[in-house]
Protein backbone atom coordinates (compact mmCIF):
# COMPACT_ATOMS: atom_id res chain seq x y z
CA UNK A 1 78.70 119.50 66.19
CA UNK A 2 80.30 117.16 68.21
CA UNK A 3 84.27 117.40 69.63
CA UNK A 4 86.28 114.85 71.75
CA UNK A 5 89.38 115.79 73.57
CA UNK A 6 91.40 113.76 75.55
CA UNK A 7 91.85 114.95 79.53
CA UNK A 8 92.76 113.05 82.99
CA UNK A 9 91.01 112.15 86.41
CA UNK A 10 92.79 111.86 89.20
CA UNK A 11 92.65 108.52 91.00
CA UNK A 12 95.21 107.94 93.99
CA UNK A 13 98.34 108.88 92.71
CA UNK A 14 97.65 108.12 89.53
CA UNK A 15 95.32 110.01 86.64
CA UNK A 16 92.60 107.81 84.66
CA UNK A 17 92.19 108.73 81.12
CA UNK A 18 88.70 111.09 80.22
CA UNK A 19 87.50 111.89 77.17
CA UNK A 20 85.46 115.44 77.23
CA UNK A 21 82.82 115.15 74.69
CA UNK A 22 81.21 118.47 74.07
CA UNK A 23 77.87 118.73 71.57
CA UNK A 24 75.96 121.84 70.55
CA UNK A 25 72.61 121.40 69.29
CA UNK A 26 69.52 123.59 68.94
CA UNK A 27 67.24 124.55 71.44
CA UNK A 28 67.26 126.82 74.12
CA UNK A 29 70.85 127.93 75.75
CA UNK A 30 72.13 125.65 78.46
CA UNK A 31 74.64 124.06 79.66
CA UNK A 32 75.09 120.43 81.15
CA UNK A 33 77.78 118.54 82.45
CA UNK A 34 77.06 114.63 83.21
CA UNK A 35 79.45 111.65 83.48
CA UNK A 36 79.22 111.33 87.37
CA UNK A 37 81.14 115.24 88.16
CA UNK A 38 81.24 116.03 91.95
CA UNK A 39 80.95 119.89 93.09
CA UNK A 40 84.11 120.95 91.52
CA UNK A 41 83.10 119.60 87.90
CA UNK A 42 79.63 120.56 88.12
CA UNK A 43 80.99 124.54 88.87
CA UNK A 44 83.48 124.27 85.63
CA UNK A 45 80.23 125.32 83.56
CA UNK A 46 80.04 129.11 85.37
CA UNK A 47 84.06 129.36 84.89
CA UNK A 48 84.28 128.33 81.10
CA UNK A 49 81.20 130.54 80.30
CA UNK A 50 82.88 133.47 82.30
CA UNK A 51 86.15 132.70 80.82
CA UNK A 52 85.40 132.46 77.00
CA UNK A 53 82.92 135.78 77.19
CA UNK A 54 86.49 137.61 79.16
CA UNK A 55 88.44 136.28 76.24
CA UNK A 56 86.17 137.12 73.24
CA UNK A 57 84.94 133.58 72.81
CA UNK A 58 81.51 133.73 73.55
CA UNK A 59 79.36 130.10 73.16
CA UNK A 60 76.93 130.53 70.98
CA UNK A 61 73.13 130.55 72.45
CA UNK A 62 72.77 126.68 72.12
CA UNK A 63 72.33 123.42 74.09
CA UNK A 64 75.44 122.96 75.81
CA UNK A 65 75.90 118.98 76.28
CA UNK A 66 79.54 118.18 78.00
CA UNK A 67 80.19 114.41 78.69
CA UNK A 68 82.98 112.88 80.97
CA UNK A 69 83.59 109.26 79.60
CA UNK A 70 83.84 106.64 81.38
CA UNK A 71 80.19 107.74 82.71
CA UNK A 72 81.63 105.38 86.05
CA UNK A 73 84.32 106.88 86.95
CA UNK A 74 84.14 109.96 89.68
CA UNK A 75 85.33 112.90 88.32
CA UNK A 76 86.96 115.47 90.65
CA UNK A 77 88.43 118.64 90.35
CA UNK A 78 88.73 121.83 88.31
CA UNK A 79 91.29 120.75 85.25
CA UNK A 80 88.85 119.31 82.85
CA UNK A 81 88.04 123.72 82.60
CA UNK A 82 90.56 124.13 79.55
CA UNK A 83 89.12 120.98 77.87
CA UNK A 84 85.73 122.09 78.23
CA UNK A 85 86.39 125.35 77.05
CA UNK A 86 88.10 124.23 73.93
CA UNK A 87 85.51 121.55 72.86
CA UNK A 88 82.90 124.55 73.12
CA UNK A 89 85.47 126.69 70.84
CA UNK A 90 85.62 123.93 68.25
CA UNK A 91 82.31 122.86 68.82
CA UNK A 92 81.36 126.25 67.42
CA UNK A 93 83.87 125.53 64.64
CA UNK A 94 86.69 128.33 65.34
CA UNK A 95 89.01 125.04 65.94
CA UNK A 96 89.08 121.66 63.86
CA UNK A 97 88.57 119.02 65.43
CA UNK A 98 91.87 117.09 64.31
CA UNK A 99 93.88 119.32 66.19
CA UNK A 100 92.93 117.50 69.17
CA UNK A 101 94.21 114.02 68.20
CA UNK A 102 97.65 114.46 69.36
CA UNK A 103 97.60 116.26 72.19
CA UNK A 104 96.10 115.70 76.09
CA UNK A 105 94.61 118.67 77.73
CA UNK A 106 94.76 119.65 81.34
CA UNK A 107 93.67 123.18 83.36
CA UNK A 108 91.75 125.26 85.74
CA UNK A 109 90.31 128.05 84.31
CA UNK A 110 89.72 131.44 86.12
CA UNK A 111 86.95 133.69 85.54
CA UNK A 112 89.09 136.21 83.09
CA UNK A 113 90.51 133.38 81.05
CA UNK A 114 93.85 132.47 82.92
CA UNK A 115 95.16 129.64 83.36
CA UNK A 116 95.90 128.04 87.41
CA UNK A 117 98.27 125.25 87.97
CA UNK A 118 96.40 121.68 89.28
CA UNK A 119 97.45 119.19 91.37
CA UNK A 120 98.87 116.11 90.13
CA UNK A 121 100.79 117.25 87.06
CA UNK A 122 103.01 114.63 86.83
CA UNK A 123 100.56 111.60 86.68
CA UNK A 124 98.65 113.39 83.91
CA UNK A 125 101.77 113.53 81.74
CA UNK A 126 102.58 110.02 82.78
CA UNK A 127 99.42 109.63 81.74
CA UNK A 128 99.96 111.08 78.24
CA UNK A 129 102.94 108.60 77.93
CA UNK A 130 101.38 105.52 78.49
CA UNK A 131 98.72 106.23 75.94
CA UNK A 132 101.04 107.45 73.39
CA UNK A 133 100.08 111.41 72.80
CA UNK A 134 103.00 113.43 71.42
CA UNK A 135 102.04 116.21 73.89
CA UNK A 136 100.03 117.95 76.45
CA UNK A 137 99.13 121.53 77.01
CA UNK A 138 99.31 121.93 80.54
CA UNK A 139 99.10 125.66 82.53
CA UNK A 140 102.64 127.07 82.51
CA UNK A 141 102.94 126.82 86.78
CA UNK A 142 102.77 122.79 86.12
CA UNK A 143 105.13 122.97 83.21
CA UNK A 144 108.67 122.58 84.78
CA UNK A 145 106.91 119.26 86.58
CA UNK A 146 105.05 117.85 83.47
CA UNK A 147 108.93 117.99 81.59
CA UNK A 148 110.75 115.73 83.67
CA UNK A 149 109.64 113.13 80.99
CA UNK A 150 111.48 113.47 78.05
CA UNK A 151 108.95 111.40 75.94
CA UNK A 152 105.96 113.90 75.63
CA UNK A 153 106.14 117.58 74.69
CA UNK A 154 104.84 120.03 77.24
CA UNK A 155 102.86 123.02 75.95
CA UNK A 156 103.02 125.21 78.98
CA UNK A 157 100.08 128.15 78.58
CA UNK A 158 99.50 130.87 80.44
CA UNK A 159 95.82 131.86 79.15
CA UNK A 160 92.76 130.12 77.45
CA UNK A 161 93.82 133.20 74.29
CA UNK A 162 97.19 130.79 74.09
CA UNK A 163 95.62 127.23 73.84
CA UNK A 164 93.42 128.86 70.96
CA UNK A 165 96.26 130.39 69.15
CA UNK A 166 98.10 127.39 69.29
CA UNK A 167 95.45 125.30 67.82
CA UNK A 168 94.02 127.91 65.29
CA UNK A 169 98.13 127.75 64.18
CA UNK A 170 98.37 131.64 64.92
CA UNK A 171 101.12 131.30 67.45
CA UNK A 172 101.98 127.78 67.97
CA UNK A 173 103.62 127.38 71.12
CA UNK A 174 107.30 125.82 71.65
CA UNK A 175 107.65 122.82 73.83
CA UNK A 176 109.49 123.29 76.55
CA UNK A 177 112.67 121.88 76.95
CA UNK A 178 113.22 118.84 79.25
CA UNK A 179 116.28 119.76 81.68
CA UNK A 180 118.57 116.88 83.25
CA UNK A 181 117.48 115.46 87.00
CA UNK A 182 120.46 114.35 89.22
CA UNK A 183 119.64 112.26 92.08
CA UNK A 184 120.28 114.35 95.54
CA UNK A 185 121.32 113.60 98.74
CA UNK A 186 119.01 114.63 101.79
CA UNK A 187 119.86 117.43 104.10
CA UNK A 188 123.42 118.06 103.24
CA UNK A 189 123.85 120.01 106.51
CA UNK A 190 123.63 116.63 108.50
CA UNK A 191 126.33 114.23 108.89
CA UNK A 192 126.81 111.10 110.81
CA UNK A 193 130.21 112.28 112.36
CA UNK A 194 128.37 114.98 114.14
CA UNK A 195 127.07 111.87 116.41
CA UNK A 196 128.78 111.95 119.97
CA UNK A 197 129.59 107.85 120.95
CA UNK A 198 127.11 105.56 119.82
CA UNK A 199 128.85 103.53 117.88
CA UNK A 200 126.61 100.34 118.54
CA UNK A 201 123.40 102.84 117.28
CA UNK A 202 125.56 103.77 114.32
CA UNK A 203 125.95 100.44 113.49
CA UNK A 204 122.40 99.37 113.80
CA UNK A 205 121.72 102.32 111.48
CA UNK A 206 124.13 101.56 108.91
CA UNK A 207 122.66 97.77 108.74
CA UNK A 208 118.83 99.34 108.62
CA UNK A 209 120.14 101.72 105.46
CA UNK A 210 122.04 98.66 104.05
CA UNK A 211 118.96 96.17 103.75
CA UNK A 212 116.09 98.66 103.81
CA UNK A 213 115.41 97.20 107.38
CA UNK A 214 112.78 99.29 109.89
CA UNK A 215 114.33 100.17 113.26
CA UNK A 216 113.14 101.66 116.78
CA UNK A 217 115.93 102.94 119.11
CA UNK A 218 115.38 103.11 122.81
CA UNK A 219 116.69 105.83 125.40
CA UNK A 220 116.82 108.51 127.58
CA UNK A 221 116.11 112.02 126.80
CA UNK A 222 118.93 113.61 125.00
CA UNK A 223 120.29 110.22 124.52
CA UNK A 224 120.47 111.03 120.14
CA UNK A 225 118.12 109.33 119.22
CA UNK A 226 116.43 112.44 117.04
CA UNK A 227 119.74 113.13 115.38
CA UNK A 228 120.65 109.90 114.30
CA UNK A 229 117.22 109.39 112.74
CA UNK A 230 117.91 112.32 110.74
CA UNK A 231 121.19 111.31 109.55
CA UNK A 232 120.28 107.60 108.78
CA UNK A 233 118.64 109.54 105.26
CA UNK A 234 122.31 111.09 104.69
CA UNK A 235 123.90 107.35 104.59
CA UNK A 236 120.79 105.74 102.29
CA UNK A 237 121.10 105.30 98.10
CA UNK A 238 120.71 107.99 95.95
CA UNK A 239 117.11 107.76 94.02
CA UNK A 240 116.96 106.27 90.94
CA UNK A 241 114.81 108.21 88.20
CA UNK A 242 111.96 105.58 88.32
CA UNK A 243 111.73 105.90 92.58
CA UNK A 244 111.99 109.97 91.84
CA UNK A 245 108.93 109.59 89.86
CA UNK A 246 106.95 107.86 92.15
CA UNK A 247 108.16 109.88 95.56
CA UNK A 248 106.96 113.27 93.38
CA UNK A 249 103.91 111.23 91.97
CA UNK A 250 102.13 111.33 95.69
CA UNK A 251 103.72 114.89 96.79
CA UNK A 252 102.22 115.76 93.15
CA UNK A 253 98.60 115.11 93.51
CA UNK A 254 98.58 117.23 97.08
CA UNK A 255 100.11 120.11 95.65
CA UNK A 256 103.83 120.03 97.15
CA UNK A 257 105.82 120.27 93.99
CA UNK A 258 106.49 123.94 92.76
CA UNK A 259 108.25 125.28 89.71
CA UNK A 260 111.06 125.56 92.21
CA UNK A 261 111.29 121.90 93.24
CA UNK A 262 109.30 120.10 89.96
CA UNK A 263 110.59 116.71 91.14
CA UNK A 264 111.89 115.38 94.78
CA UNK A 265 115.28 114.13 94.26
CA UNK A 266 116.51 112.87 97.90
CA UNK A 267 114.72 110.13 99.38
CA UNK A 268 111.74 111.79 101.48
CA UNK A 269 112.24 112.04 105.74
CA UNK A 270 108.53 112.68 107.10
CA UNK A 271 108.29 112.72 110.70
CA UNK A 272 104.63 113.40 111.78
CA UNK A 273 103.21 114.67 115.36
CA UNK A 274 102.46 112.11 117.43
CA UNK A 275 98.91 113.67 117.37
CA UNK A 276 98.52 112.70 113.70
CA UNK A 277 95.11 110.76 112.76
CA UNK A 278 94.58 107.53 111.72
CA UNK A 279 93.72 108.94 107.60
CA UNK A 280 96.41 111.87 108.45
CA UNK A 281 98.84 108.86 108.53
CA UNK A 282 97.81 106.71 105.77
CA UNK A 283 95.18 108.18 103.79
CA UNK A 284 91.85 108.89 103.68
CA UNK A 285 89.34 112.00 102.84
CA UNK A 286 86.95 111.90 99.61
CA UNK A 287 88.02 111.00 97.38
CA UNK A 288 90.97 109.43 99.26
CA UNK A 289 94.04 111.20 99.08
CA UNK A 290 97.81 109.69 100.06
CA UNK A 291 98.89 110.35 103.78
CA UNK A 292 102.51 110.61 105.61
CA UNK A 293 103.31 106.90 104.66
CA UNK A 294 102.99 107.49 100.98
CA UNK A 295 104.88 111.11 101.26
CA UNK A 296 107.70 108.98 102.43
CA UNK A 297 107.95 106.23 99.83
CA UNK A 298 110.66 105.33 98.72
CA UNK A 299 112.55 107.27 101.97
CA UNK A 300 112.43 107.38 105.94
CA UNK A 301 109.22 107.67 108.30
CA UNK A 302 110.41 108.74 111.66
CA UNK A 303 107.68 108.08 114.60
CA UNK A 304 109.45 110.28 117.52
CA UNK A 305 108.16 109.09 120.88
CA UNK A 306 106.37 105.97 119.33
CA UNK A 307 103.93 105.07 122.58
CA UNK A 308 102.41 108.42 122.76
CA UNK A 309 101.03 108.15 119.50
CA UNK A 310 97.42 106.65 119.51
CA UNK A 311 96.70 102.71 119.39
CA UNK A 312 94.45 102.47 116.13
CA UNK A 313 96.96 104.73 114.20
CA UNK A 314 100.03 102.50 114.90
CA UNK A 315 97.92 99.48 114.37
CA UNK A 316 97.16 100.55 110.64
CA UNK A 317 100.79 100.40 109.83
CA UNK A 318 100.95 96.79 109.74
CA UNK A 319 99.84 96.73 106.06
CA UNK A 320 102.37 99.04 104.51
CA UNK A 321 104.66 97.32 106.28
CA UNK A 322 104.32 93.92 104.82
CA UNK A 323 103.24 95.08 101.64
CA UNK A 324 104.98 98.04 100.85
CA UNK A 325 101.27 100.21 100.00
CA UNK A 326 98.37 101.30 101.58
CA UNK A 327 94.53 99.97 99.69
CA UNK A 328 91.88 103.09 101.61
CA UNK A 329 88.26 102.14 100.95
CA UNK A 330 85.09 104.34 100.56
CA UNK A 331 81.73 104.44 99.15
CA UNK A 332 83.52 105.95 95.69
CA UNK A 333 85.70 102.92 95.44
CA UNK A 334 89.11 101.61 96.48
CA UNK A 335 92.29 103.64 96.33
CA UNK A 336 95.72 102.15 96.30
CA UNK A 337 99.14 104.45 97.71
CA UNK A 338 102.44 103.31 97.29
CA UNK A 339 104.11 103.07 100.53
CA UNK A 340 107.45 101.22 100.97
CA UNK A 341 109.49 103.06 103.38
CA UNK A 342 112.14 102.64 106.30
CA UNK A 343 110.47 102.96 109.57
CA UNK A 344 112.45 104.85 112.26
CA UNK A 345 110.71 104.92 115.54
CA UNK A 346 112.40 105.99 119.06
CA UNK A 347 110.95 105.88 122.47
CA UNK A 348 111.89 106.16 125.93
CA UNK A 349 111.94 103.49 128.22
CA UNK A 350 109.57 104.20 130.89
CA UNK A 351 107.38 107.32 131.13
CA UNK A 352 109.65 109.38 132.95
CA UNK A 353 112.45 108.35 130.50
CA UNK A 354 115.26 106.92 132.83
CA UNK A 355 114.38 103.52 133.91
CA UNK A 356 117.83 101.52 133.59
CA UNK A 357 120.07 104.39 133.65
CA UNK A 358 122.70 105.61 136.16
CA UNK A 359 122.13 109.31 135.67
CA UNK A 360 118.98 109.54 137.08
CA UNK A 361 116.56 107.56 139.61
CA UNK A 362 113.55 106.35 137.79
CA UNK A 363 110.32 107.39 138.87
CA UNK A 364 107.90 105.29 137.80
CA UNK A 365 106.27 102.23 139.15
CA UNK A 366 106.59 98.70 137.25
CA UNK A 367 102.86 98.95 136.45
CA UNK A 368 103.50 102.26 134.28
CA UNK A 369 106.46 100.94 132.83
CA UNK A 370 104.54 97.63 131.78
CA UNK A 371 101.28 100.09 130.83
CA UNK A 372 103.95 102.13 128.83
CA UNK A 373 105.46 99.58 126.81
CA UNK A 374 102.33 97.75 126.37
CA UNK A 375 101.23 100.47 124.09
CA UNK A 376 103.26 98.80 121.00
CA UNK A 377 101.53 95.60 120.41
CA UNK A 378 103.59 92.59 119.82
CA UNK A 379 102.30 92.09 115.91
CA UNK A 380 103.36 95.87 115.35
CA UNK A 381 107.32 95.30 117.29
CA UNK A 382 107.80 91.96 115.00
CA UNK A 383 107.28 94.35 111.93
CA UNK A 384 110.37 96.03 113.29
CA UNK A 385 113.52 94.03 111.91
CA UNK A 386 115.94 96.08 114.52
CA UNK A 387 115.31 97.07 118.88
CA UNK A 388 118.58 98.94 119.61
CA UNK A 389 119.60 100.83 122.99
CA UNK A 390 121.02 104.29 122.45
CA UNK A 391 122.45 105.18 126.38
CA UNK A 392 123.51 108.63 127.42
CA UNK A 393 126.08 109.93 126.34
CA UNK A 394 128.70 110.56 128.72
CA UNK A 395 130.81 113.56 128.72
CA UNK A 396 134.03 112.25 128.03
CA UNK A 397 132.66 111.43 124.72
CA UNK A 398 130.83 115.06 123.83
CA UNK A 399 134.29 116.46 124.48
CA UNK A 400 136.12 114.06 122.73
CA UNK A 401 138.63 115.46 119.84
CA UNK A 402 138.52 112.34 118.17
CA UNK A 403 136.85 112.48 114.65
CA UNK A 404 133.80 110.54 114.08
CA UNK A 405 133.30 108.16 110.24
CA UNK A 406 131.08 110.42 107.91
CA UNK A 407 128.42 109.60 106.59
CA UNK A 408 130.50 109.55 103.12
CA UNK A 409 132.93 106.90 104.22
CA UNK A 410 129.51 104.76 105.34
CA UNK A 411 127.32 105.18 102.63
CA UNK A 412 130.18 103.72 100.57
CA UNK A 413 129.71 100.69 102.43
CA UNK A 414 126.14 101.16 102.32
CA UNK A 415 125.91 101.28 98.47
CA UNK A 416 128.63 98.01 98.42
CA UNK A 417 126.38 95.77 100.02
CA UNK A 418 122.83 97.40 98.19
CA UNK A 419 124.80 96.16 95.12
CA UNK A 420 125.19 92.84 96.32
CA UNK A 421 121.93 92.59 96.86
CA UNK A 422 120.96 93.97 93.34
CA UNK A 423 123.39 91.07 92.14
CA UNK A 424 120.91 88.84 94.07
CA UNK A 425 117.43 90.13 93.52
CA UNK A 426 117.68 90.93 89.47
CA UNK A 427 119.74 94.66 88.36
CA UNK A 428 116.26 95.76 87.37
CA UNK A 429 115.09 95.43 90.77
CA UNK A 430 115.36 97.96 93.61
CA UNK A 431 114.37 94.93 96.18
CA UNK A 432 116.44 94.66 99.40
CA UNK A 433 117.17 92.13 101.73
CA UNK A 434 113.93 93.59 103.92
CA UNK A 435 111.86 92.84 101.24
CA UNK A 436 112.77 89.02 100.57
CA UNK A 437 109.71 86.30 100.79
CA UNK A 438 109.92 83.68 102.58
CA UNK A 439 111.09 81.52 99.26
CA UNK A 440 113.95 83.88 99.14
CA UNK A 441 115.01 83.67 102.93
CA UNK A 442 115.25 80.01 102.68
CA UNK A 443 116.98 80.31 99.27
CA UNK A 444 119.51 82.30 100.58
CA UNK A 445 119.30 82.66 104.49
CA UNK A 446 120.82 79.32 104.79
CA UNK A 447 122.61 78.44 108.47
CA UNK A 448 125.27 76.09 109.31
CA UNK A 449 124.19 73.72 111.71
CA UNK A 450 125.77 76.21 114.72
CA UNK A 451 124.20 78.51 113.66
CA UNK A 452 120.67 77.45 113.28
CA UNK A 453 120.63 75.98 117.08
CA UNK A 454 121.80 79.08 118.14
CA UNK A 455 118.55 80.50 116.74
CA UNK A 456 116.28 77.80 117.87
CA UNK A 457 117.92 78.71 121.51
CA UNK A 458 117.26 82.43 120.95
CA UNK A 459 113.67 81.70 120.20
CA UNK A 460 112.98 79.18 122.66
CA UNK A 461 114.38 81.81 125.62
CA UNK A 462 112.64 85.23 124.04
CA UNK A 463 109.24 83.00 122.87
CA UNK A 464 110.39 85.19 119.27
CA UNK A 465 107.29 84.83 116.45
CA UNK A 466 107.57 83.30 112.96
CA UNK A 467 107.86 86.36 111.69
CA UNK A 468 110.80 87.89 114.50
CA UNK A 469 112.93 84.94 113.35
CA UNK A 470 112.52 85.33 109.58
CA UNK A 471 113.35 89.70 110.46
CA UNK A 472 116.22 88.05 112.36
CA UNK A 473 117.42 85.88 109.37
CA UNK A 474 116.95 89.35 106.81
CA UNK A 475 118.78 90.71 109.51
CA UNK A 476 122.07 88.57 109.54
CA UNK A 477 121.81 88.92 105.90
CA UNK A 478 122.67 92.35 105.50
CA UNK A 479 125.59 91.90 107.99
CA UNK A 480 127.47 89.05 106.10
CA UNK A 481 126.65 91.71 102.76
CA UNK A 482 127.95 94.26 104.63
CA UNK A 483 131.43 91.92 105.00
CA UNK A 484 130.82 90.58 101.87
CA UNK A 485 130.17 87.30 103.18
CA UNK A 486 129.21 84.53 101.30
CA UNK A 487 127.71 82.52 103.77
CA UNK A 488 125.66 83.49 107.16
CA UNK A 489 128.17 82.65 110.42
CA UNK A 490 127.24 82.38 114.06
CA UNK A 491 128.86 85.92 114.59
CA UNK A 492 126.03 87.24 112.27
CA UNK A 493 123.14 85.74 113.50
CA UNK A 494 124.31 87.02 117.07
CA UNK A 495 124.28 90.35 115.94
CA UNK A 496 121.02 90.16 114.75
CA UNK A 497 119.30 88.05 118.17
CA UNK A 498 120.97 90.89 119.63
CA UNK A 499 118.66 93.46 117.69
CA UNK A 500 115.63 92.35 119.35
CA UNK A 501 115.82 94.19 122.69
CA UNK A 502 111.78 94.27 123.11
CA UNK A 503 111.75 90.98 123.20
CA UNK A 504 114.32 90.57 125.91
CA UNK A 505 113.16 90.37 129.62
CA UNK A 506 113.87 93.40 131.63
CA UNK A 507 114.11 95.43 128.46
């Protein structure tokens, strides 16, 4: 007898619909899994015969056939366990068949018939939405994840005994219910008035959060630059449901959601060692999973101490850069990771740290400054909309009285001009002014005639790219939004030239 039930295959961060075919014929017991399974698949057979003898199942002593359609498609994993399992149950006829119809089927099975959570719940249920089921049975540690969406029922079970009962009609089980999300804000501790002087940083910040824009920050030790990284996530928009979805999508499939946090609510901040890896960075392994650029979609990647980190990993940022995902290639086939964040980098400005300060005598000769600096490669710095200094700060200010804005009163300003760029782009569209082609900047980066020699000047003296003077025209965009300005002035394309420290000389 032949059974069919619906399952999922993880691809990327998203799941690839399976259908488990499971036949029983006559002729000597044994058991067979084809349809391309790596290790993981091939090793379901010893935990679903295991599991249904533990349970009171036994298979009956015939030809076991189990086929994972499409027969192309790599199949990884242990949660195709519970779908075997059932097909052999129904196969033996303690299940009809029709009871399948409606319902995707996901789980790892362990050897005494309970049920272990998988990675990547939530693209399996997204899964089971875009196909249309009206539920999936899913082991109860995924459950809280799998009910963020409100369109499919989630059957949370806690044993292979359960999934029978249900589908025998002996103890059906309740959905469970779907609970409300509320977008979060990040680290609620932080706040941008805990920043000492700086006001020119905090500025540069506030513009990066308003338009999406990447930044690096140059300085001393101890200058801030760590802290106000941090608090540039406490001044960004709350996520919307859809960006929720896809932050927890790729935190999903490696296992970092929990019954406790189902669904990441505040925009990710990842900050990686500088000794990360090329694949640690942007993906890789076999099959290819996501890496720390995809973790922080939709939020902030902070690169602390940006030239000691290698050449070749830097250099493979340039892709999610310009086009907001990552595409990793192997011998299995081609994976593509979302990955559209905010770049926050910070470095010192010599090796030592104090070249072009007055606290402390530099100590390094203009060859190791050059060799230093030369580390960041000019296609990687014109990625980078915003260069800003942070200096020390001097005592005076640490001791100051004065109250510093919070980050409440700036994220109001913040969410003023992201709307007047939603007015721009389309409501439906989370696009900001970072993200503009070049048929948008000239649509509406226009200059007045002032101000469009002042940018010709600008990149005749700094020798500025194609690309540095279209970041410098997103730039001055975001400033007139942040005035509410019409039209981009002189005054606002100033700022912006004046964002591109790297590419001054000296500094």
């Amino acid at each position: 007898m032949l059974t069919t039930i619906t399952c999922g295959s993880l691809i990327g961060v998203h799941a690839a619909e399976v259908q488990v075919e499971v036949d029983l014929a006559m002729g000597l017991p044994a058991f067979a899994i084809v349809g391309l399974p790596e290790g993981a698949v091939k090793e379901s057979k010893v935990r679903v015969m295991a599991a249904l003898g533990n349970v009171g199942y036994a298979a009956p002593p015939r030809k076991i056939t189990v086929n994972l359609a499409p027969a192309n498609l790599k199949k990884s994993g242990a949660a195709f366990d519970l779908a075997i399992a059932l097909g052999v149950i129904a196969a033996s006829g303690m299940i009809e068949v029709h009871k399948f119809k409606k319902t995707m089927i996901i789980g790892e099975l362990g050897l005494d018939g309970t049920l272990r959570g998988v990675p990547g719940a939530l693209p399996y249920v997204l899964l089971a939405k875009e196909l249309g089921f009206e539920a999936i049975m899913i082991p109860k540690e995924n459950a809280l994840e799998a009910a963020v969406i409100k369109e499919v029922n989630v059957l949370a079970v806690e044993s292979l005994e359960e999934a029978v009962m249900h589908f025998t009609d002996e103890a059906p089980i309740i959905p469970l219910t779907v609970t409300e999300v509320h977008p979060e804000n990040i680290q609620l501790d932080l706040d941008l008035s805990e920043v000492k002087g700086q006001e020119n940083a905090k500025r540069a910040i506030e513009i990066a959060a308003s338009g999406g824009h990447n930044i690096l920050m140059i300085g001393p030790p101890g200058s801030g630059k760590t802290m106000l990284a941090k608090r540039l996530a406490t001044i960004m928009p709350p996520l919307s449901f859809n960006e929720m979805l896809e932050v927890s999508a790729a935190h999903s499939v490696l296992g970092l959601t929990s019954a406790s946090v189902p669904l990441i609510t505040s925009r990710p901040f990842r900050a990686p060692h500088h000794t990360v890896s090329d694949a640690g960075l942007v993906g890789g392994s076999n099959p290819p999973k996501p890496g720390e650029v995809s973790l922080a979609h939709n939020g902030i990647l902070f690169l602390d101490e940006l030239p000691e980190f290698k050449r070749n990993v830097l250099e493979v940022l340039r892709e999610p850069l310009e086009e907001g995902e990552i595409t990793i290639s192997r011998a299995s086939g081609r994976s593509t990771f979302p990955a559209s964040f905010s770049l926050v980098a910070s470095m010192n400005p010599c090796p030592c740290g104090y070249y072009g300060t007055d606290e402390r005598a530099c100590t390094c000769n203009p060859a190791a400054v050059d060799r230093y600096r030369s580390k960041i490669s000019g296609p990687l710095l014109d990625r980078i909309d915003i260069h800003i200094e942070v200096p020390s700060v001097r005592i005076k200010e640490l001791t100051a009285k004065s109250s510093a804005e919070s980050s409440k009163a700036v994220t109001e300003r913040v969410l003023k001009a992201r709307e007047i760029q939603k007015n721009r782009f389309g409501k439906q569209s989370d696009k900001s002014n970072a993200d503009m082609s070049l048929k948008e900047i000239e649509k509406y980066c226009s200059l007045s005639d002032g101000s469009q020699t002042l940018i010709e000047r600008a990149i005749e003296k700094l020798g500025l790219s194609a690309r540095a003077y279209s970041r410098i025209l997103k730039v001055a965009r975001t400033i007139a939004d942040l005035e509410d300005a019409k039209d981009i002035s002189s005054s606002h394309v100033a700022e912006a030239i004046g964002y591109r420290t790297l590419d001054r000389k000296g500094l």
